[in-house]
N, C-alpha and C. Protein backbone atom coordinates (compact mmCIF):
# COMPACT_ATOMS: atom_id res chain seq x y z
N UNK A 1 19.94 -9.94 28.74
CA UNK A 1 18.49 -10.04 28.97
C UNK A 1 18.24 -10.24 30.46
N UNK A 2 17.71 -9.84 30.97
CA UNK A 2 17.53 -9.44 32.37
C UNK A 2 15.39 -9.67 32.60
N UNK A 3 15.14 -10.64 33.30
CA UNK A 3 13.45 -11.21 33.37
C UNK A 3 13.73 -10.36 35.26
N UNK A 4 12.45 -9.49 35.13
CA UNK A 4 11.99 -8.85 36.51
C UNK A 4 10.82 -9.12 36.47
N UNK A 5 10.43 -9.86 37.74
CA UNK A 5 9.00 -10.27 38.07
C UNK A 5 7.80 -9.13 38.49
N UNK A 6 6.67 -9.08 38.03
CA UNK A 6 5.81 -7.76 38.28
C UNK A 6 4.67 -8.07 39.23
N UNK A 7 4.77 -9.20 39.68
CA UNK A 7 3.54 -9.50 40.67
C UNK A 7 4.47 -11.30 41.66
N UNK A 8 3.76 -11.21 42.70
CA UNK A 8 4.29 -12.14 43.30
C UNK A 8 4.11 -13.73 42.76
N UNK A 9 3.07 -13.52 42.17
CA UNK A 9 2.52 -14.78 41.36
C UNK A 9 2.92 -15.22 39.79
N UNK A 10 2.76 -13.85 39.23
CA UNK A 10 3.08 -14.16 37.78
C UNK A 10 3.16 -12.58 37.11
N UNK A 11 4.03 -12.97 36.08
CA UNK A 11 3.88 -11.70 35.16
C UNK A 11 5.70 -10.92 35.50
N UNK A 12 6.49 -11.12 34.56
CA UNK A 12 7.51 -10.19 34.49
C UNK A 12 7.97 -9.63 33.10
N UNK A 13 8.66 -8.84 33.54
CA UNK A 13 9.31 -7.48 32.56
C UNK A 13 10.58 -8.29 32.02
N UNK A 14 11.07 -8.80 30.50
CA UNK A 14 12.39 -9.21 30.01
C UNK A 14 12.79 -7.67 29.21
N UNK A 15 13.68 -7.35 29.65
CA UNK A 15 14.58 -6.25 28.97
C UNK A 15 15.91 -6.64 28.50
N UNK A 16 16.40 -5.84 27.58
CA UNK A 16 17.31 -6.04 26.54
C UNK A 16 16.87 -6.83 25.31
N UNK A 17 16.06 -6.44 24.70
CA UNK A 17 15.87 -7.59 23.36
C UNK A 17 15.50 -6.84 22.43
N UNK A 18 15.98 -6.70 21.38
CA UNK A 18 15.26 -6.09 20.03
C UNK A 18 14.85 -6.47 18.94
N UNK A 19 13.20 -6.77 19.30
CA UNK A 19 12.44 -7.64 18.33
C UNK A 19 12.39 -7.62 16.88
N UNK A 20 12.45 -6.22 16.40
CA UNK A 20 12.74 -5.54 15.51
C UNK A 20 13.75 -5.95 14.31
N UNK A 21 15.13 -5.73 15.12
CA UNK A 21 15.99 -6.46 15.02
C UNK A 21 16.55 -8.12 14.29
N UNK A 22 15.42 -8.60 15.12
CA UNK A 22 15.46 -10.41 15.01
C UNK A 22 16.29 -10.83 16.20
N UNK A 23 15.71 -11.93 16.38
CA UNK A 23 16.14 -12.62 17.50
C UNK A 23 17.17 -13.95 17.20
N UNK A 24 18.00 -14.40 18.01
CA UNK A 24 18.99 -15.44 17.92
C UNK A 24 17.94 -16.76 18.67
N UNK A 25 18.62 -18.20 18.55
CA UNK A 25 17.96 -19.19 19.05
C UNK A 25 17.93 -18.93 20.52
N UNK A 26 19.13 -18.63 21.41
CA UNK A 26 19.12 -18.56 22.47
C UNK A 26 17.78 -17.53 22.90
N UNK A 27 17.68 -16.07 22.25
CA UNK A 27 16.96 -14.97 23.00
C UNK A 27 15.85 -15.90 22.77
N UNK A 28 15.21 -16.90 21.49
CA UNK A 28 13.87 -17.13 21.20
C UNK A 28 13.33 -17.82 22.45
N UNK A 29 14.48 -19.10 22.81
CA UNK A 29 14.31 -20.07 23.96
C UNK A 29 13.92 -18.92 25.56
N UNK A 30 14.80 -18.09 24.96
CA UNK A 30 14.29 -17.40 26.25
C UNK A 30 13.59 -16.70 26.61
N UNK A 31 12.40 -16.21 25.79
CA UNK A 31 11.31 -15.78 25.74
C UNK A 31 10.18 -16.75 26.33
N UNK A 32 11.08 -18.23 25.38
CA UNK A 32 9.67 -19.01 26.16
C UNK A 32 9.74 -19.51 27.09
N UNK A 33 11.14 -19.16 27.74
CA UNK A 33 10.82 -19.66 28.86
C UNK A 33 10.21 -19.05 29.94
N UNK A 34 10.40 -17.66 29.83
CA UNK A 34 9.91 -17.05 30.91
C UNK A 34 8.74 -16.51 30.49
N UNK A 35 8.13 -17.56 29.48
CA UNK A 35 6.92 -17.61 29.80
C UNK A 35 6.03 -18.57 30.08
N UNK A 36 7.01 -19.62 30.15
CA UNK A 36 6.62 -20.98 30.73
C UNK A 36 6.76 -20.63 32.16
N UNK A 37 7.22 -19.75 32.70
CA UNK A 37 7.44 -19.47 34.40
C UNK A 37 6.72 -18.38 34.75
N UNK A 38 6.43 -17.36 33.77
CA UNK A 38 5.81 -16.15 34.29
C UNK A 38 4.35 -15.90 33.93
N UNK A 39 4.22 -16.67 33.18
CA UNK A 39 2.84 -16.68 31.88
C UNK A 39 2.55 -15.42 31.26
N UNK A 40 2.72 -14.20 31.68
CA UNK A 40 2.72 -13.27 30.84
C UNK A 40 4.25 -12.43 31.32
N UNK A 41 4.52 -11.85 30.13
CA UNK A 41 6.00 -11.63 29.58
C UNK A 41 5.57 -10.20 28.78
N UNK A 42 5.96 -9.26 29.65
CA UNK A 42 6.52 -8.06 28.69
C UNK A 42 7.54 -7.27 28.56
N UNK A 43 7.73 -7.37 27.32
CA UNK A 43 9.07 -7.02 26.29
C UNK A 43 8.85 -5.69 25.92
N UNK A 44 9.04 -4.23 27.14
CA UNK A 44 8.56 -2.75 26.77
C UNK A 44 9.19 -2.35 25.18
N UNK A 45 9.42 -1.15 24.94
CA UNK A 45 9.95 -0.19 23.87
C UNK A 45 10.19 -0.96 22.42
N UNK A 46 9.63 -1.89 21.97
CA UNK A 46 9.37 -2.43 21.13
C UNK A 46 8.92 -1.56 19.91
N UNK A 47 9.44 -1.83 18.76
CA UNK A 47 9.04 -0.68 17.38
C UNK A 47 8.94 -1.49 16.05
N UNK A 48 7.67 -2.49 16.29
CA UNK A 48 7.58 -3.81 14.82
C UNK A 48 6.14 -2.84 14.25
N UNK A 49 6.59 -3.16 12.84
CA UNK A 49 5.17 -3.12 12.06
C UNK A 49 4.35 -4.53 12.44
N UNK A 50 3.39 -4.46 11.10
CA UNK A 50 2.58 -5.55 11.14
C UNK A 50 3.35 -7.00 10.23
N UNK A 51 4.94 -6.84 9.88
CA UNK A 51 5.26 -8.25 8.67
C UNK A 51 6.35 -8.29 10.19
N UNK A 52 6.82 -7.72 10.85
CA UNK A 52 8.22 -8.15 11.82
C UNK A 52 7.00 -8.62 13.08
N UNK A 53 5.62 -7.86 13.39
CA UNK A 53 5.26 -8.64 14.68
C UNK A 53 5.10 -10.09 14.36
N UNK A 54 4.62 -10.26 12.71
CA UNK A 54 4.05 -11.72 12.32
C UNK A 54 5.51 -12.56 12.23
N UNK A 55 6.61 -11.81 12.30
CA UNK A 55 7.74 -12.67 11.87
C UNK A 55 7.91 -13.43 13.34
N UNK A 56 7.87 -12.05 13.97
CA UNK A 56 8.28 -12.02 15.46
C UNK A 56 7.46 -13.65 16.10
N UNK A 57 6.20 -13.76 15.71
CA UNK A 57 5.35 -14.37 16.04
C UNK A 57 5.37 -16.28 15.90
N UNK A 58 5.52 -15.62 14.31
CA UNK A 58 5.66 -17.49 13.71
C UNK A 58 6.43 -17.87 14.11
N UNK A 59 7.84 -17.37 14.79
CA UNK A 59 8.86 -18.80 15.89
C UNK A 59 8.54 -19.27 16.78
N UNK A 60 7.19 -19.13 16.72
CA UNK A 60 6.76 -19.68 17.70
C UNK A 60 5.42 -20.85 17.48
N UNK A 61 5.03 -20.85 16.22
CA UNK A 61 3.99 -21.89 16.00
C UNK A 61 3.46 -21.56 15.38
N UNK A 62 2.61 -22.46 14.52
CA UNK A 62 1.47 -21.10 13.21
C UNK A 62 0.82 -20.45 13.78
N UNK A 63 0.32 -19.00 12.86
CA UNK A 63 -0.13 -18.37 13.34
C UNK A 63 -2.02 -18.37 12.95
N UNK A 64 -2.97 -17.67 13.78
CA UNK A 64 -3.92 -17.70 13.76
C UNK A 64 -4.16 -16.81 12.48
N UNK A 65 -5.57 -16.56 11.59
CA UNK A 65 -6.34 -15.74 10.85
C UNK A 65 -7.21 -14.79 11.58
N UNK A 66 -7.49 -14.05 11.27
CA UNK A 66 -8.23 -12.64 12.20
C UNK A 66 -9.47 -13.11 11.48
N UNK A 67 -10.67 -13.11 12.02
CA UNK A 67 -12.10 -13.29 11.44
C UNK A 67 -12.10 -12.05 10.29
N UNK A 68 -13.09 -12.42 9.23
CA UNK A 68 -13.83 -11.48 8.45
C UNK A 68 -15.15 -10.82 8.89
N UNK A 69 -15.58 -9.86 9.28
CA UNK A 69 -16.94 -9.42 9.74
C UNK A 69 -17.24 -8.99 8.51
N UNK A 70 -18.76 -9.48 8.67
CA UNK A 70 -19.56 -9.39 7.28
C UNK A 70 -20.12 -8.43 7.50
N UNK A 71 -21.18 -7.39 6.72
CA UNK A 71 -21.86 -6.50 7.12
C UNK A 71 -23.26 -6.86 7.92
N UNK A 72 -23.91 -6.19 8.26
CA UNK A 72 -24.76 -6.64 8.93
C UNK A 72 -26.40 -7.11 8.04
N UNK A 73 -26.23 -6.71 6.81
CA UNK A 73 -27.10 -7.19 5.81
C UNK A 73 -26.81 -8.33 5.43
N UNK A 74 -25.56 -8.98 5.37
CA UNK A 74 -24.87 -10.20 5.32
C UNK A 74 -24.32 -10.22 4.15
N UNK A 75 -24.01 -9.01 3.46
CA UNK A 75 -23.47 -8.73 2.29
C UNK A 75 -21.56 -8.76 2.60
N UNK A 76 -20.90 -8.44 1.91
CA UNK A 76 -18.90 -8.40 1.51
C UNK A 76 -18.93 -8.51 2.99
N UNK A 77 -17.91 -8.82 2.87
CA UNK A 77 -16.85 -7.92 4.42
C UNK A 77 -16.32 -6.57 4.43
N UNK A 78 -16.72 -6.74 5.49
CA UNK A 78 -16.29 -4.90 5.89
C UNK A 78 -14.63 -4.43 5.50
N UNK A 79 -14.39 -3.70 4.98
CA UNK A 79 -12.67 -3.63 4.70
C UNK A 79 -11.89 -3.35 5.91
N UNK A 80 -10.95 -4.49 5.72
CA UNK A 80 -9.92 -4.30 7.21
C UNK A 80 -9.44 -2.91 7.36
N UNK A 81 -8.82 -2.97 8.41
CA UNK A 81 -8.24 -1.70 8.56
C UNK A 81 -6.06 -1.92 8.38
N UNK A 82 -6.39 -3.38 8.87
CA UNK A 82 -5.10 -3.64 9.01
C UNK A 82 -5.06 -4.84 7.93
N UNK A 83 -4.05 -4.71 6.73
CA UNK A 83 -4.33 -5.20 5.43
C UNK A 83 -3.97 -7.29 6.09
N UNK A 84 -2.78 -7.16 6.92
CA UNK A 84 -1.82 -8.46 7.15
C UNK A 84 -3.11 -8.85 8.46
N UNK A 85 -3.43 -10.46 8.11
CA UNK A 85 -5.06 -11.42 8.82
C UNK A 85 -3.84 -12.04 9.31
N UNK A 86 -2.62 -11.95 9.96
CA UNK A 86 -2.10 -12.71 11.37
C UNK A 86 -2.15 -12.03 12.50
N UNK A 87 -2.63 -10.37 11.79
CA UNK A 87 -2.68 -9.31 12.76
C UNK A 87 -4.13 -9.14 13.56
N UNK A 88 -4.68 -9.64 14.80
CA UNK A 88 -6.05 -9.04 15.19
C UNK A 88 -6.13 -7.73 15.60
N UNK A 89 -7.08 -7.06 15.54
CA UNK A 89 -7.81 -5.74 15.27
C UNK A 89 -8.36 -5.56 16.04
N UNK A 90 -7.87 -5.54 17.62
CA UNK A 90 -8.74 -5.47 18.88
C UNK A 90 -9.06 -3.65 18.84
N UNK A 91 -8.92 -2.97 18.25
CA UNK A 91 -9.09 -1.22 18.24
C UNK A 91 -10.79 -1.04 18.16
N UNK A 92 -10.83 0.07 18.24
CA UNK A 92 -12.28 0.86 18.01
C UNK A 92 -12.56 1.60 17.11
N UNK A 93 -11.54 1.45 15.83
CA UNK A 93 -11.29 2.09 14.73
C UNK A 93 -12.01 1.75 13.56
N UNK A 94 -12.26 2.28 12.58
CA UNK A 94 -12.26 1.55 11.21
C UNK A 94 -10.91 1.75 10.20
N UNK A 95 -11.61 1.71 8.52
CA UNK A 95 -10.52 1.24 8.06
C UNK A 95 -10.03 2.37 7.79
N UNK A 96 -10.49 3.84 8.39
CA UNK A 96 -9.99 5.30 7.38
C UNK A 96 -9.53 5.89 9.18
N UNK A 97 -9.65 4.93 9.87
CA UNK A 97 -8.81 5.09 11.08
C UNK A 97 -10.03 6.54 11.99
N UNK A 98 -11.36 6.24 11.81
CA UNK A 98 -12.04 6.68 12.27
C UNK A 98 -13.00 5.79 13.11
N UNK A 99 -13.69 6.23 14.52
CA UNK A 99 -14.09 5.42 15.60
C UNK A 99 -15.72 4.77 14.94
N UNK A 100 -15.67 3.82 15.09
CA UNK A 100 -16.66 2.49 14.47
C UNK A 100 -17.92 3.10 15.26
N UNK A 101 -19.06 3.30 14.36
CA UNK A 101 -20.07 3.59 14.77
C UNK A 101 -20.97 2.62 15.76
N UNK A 102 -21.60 3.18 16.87
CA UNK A 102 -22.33 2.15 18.14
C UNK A 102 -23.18 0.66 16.93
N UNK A 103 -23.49 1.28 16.15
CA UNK A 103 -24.42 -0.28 15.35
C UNK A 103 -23.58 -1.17 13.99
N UNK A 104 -22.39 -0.60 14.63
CA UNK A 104 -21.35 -1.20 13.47
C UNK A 104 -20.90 -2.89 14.30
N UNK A 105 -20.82 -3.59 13.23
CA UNK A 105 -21.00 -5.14 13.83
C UNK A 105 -19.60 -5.47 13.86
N UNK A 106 -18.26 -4.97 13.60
CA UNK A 106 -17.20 -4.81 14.02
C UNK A 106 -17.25 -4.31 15.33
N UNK A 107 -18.03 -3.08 15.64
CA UNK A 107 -17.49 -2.88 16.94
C UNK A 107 -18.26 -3.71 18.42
N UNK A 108 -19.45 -4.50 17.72
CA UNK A 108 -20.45 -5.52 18.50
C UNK A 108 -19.32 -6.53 19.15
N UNK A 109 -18.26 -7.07 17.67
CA UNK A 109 -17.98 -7.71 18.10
C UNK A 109 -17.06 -7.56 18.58
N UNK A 110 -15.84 -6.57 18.75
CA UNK A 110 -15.16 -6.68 19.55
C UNK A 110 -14.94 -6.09 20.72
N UNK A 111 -16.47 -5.32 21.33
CA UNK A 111 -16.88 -5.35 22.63
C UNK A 111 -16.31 -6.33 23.77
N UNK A 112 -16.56 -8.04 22.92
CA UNK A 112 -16.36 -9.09 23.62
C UNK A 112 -15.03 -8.74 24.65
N UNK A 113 -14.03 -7.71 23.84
CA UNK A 113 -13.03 -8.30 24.41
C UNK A 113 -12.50 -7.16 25.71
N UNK A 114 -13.80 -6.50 25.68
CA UNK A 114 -14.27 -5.93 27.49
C UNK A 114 -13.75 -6.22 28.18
N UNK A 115 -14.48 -7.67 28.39
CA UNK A 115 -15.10 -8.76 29.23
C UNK A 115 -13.79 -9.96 29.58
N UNK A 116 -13.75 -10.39 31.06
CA UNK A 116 -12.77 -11.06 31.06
C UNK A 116 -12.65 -12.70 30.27
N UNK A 117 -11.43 -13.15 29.58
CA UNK A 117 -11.98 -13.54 28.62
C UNK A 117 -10.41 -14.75 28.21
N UNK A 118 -10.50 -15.70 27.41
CA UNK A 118 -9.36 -16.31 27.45
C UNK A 118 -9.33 -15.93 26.12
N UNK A 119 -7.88 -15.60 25.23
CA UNK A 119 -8.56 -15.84 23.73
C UNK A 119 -8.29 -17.39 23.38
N UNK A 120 -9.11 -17.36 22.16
CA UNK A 120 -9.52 -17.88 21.17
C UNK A 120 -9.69 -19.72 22.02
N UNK A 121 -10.04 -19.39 23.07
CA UNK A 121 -10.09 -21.01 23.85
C UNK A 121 -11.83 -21.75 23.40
N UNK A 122 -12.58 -21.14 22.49
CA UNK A 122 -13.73 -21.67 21.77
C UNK A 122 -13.10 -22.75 20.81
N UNK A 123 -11.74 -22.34 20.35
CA UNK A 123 -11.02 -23.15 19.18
C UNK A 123 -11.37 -24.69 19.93
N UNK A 124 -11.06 -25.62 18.48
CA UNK A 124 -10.44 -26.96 18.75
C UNK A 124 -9.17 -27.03 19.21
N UNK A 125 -8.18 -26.18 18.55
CA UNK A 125 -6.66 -25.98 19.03
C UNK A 125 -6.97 -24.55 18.99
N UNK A 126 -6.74 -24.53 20.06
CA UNK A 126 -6.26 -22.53 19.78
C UNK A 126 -4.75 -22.57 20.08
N UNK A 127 -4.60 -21.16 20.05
CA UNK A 127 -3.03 -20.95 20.03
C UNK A 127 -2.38 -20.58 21.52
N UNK A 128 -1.26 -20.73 21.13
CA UNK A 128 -0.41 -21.34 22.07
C UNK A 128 -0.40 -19.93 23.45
N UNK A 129 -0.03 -19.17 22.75
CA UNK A 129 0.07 -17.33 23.16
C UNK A 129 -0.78 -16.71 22.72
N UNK A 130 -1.27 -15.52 22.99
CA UNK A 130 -1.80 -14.37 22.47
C UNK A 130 -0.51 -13.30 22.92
N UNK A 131 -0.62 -12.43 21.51
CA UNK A 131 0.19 -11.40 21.49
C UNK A 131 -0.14 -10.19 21.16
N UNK A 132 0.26 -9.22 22.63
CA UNK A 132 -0.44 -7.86 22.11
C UNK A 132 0.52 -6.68 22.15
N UNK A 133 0.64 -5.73 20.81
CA UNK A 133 1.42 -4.75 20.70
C UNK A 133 0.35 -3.67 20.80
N UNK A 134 0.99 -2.90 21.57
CA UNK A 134 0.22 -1.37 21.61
C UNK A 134 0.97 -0.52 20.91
N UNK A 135 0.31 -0.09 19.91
CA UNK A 135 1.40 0.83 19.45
C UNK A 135 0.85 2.43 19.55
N UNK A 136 0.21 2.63 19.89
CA UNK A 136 -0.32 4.20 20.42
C UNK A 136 -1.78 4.15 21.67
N UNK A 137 -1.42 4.26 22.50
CA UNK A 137 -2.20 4.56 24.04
C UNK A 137 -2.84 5.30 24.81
N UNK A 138 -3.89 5.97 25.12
CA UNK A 138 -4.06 6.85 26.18
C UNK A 138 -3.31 7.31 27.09
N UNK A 139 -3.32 8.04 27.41
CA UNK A 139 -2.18 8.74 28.75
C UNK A 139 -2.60 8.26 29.99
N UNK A 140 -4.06 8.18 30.77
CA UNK A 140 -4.48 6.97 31.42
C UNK A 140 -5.18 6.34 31.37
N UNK A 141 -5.88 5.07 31.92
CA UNK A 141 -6.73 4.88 31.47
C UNK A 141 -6.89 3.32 30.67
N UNK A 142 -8.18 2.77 30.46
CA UNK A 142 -8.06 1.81 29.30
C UNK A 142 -6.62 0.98 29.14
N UNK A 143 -6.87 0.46 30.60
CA UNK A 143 -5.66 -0.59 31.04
C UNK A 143 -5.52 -1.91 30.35
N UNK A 144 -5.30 -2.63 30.23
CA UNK A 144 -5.12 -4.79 30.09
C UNK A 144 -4.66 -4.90 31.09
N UNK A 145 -5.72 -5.91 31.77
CA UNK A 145 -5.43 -6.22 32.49
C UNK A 145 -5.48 -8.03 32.36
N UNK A 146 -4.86 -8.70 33.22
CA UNK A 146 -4.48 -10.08 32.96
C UNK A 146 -4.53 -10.75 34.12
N UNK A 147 -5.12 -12.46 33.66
CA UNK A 147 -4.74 -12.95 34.80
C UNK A 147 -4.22 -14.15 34.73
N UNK A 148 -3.71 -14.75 35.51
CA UNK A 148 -2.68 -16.17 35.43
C UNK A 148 -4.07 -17.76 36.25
N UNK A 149 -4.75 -18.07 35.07
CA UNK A 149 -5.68 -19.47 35.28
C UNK A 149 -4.38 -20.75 36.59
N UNK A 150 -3.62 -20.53 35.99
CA UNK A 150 -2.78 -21.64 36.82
C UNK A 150 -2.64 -21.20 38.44
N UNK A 151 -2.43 -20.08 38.73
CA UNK A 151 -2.53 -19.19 39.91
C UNK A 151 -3.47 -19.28 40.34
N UNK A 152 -4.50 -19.33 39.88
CA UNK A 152 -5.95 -19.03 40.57
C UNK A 152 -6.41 -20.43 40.94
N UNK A 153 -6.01 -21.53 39.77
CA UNK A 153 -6.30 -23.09 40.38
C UNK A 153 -5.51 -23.12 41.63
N UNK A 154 -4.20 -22.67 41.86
CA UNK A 154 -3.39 -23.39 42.88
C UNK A 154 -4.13 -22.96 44.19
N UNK A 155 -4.85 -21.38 44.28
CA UNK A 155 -5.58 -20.87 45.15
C UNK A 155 -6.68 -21.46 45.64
N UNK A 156 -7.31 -22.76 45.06
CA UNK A 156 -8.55 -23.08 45.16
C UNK A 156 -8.31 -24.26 46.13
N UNK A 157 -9.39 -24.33 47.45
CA UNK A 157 -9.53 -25.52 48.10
C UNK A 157 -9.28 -26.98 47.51
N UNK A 158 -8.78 -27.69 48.12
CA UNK A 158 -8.59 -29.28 47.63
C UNK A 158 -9.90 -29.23 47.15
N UNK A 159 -10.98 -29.09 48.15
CA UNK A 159 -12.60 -29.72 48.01
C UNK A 159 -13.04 -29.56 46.31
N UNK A 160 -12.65 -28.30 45.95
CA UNK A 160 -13.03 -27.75 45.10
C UNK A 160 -12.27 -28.26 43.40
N UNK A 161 -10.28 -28.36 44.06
CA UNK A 161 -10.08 -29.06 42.90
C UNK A 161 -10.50 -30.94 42.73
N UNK A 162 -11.20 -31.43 43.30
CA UNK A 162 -12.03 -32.61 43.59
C UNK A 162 -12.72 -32.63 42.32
N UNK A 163 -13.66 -31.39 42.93
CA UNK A 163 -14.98 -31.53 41.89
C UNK A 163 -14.28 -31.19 40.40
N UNK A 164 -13.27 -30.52 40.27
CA UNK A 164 -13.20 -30.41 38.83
C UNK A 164 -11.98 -30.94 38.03
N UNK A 165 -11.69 -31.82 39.18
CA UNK A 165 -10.89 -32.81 38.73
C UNK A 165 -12.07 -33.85 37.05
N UNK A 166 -11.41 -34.27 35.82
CA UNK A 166 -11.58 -34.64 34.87
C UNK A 166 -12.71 -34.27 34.25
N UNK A 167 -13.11 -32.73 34.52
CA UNK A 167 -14.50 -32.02 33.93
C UNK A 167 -13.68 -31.20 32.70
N UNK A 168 -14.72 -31.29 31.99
CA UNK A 168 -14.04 -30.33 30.70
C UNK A 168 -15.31 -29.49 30.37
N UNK A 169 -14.45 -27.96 30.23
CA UNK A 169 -15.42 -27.02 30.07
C UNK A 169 -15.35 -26.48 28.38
N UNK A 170 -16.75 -26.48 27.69
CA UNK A 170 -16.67 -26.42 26.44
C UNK A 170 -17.31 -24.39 26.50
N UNK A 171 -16.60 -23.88 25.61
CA UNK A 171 -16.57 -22.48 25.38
C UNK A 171 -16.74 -22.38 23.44
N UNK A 172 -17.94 -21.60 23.98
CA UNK A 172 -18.30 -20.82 22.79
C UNK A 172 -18.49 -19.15 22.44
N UNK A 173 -17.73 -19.25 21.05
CA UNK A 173 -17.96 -17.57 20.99
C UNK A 173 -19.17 -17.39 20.47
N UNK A 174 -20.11 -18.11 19.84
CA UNK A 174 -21.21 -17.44 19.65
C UNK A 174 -22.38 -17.48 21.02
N UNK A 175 -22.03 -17.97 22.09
CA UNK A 175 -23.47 -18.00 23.30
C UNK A 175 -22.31 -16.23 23.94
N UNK A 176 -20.81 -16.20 23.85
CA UNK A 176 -21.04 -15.22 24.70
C UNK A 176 -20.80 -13.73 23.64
N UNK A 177 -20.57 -14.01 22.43
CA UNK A 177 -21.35 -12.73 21.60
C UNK A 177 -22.81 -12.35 21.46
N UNK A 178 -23.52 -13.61 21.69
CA UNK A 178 -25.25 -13.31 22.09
C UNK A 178 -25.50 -12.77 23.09
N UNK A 179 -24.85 -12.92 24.41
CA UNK A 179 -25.01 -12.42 25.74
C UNK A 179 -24.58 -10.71 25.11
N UNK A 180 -23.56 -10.30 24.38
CA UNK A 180 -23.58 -9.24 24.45
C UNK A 180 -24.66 -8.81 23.40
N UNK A 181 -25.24 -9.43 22.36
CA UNK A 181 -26.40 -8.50 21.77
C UNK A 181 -27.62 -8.24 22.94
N UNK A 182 -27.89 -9.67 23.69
CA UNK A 182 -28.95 -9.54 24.21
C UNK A 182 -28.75 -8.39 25.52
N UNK A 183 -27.82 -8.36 25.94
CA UNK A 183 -27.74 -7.16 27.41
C UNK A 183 -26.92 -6.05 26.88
N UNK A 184 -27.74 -4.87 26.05
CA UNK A 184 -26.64 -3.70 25.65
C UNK A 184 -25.85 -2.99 27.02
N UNK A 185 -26.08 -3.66 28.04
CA UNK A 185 -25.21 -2.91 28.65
C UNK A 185 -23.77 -3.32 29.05
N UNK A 186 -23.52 -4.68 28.70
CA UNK A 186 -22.50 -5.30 29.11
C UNK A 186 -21.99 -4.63 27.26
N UNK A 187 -22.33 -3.66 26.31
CA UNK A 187 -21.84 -3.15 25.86
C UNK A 187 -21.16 -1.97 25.61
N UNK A 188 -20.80 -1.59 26.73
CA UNK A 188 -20.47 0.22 27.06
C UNK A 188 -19.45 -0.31 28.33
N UNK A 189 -19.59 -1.17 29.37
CA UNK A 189 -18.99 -1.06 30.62
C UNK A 189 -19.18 -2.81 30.71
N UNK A 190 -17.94 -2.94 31.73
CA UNK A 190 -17.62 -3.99 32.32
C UNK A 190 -18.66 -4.20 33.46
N UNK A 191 -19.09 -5.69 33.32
CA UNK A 191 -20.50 -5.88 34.10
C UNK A 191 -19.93 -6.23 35.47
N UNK A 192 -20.60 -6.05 36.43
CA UNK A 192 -19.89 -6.06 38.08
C UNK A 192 -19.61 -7.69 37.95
N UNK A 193 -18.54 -7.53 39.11
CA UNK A 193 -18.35 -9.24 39.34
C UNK A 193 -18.88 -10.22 40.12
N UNK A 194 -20.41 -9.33 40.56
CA UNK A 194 -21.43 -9.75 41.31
C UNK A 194 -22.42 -10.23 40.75
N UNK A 195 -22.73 -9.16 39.69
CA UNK A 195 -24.00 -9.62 38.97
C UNK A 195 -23.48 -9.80 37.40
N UNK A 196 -23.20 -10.69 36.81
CA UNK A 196 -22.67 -10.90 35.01
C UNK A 196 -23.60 -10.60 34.32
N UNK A 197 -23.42 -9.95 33.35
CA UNK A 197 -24.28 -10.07 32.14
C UNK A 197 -25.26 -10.75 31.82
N UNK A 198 -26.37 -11.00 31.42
CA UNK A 198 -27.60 -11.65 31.32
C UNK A 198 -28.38 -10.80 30.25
């Protein structure tokens, strides 16, 4: 196993591992560690369904439930597309693997995840990692992009870590899923980093 760093700050490439496969105690420890050092960790050419990513997953702590979206009459839930709820459904798909219509409340809601964004940090406990498999991609285009919170504190003036020294910031997903009903445009495109959504 071989960890190559992809940015000066954070983020490297671990090669040799086959998730697929199953992992030994040593490879598991060493996943986390270099992601206790790198904060994001990617593990390329990877080939898990949806029961080996969840296997892949739980050595590492329980795992989260994927929300149910109700219809927008407030009737059933909409039928998943992906049957296994450890799996989230960040796509633009539905369940017959066709693209979710603009007033479909599946695709309202996962607009959100546009927008730069921590997951699931609205939780009381959220989880430890987020984990994302791509398993079919554009050729360019429709990047992830990421960023390292610990990096960006260390960047910040003393003055500044002062003021937010013992402040706690409370996050909700329903004020910033409202921001996206109320401004359809922060629903199509990423809003400048000048002017946010409103």
């Amino acid at each position: 196993m071989t960890a190559r760093p992809l940015h000066p700050l954070f983020a490297a490439e671990l090669t040799g591992i086959d998730l697929a496969a199953g992992i030994d105690a040593r490879t598991q420890d060493t996943i986390a560690r270099t992601m206790d050092q790198y904060a994001v960790t990617v593990l390329p050419d990877q080939h898990l369904d949806d029961e080996k990513q969840s296997a892949f997953a739980s050595l590492y702590g329980p795992l989260e439930l994927a929300p149910q979206t109700h219809s927008k009459d407030g009737g059933p839930p909409a039928p998943p597309r992906i049957q296994n709820r450890n799996i989230f459904d960040v796509s633009n798909l539905d369940e017959r693997g066709q693209i979710l219509n603009l007033d479909d409340q599946r695709r309202a809601y996962r607009d959100g995840n546009q927008l730069w964004h921590t997951d699931s940090s609205f939780r009381q406990k959220s989880a430890t990692w987020s984990m994302l498999h791509a398993r079919i991609i554009p050729p360019d285009g429709a990047d992830t992009e990421f960023a390292d919170t610990r990096a960006a504190y260390d960047a910040l003036p003393e003055a500044t870590k002062s003021k937010l020294e013992g402040l706690i910031a409370e996050h909700s997903i329903w004020h910033s899923r409202a921001v996206l009903v109320i401004s359809p445009r922060c629903m199509t495109a990423s809003p400048s980093p000048t002017r946010p959504c409103s």
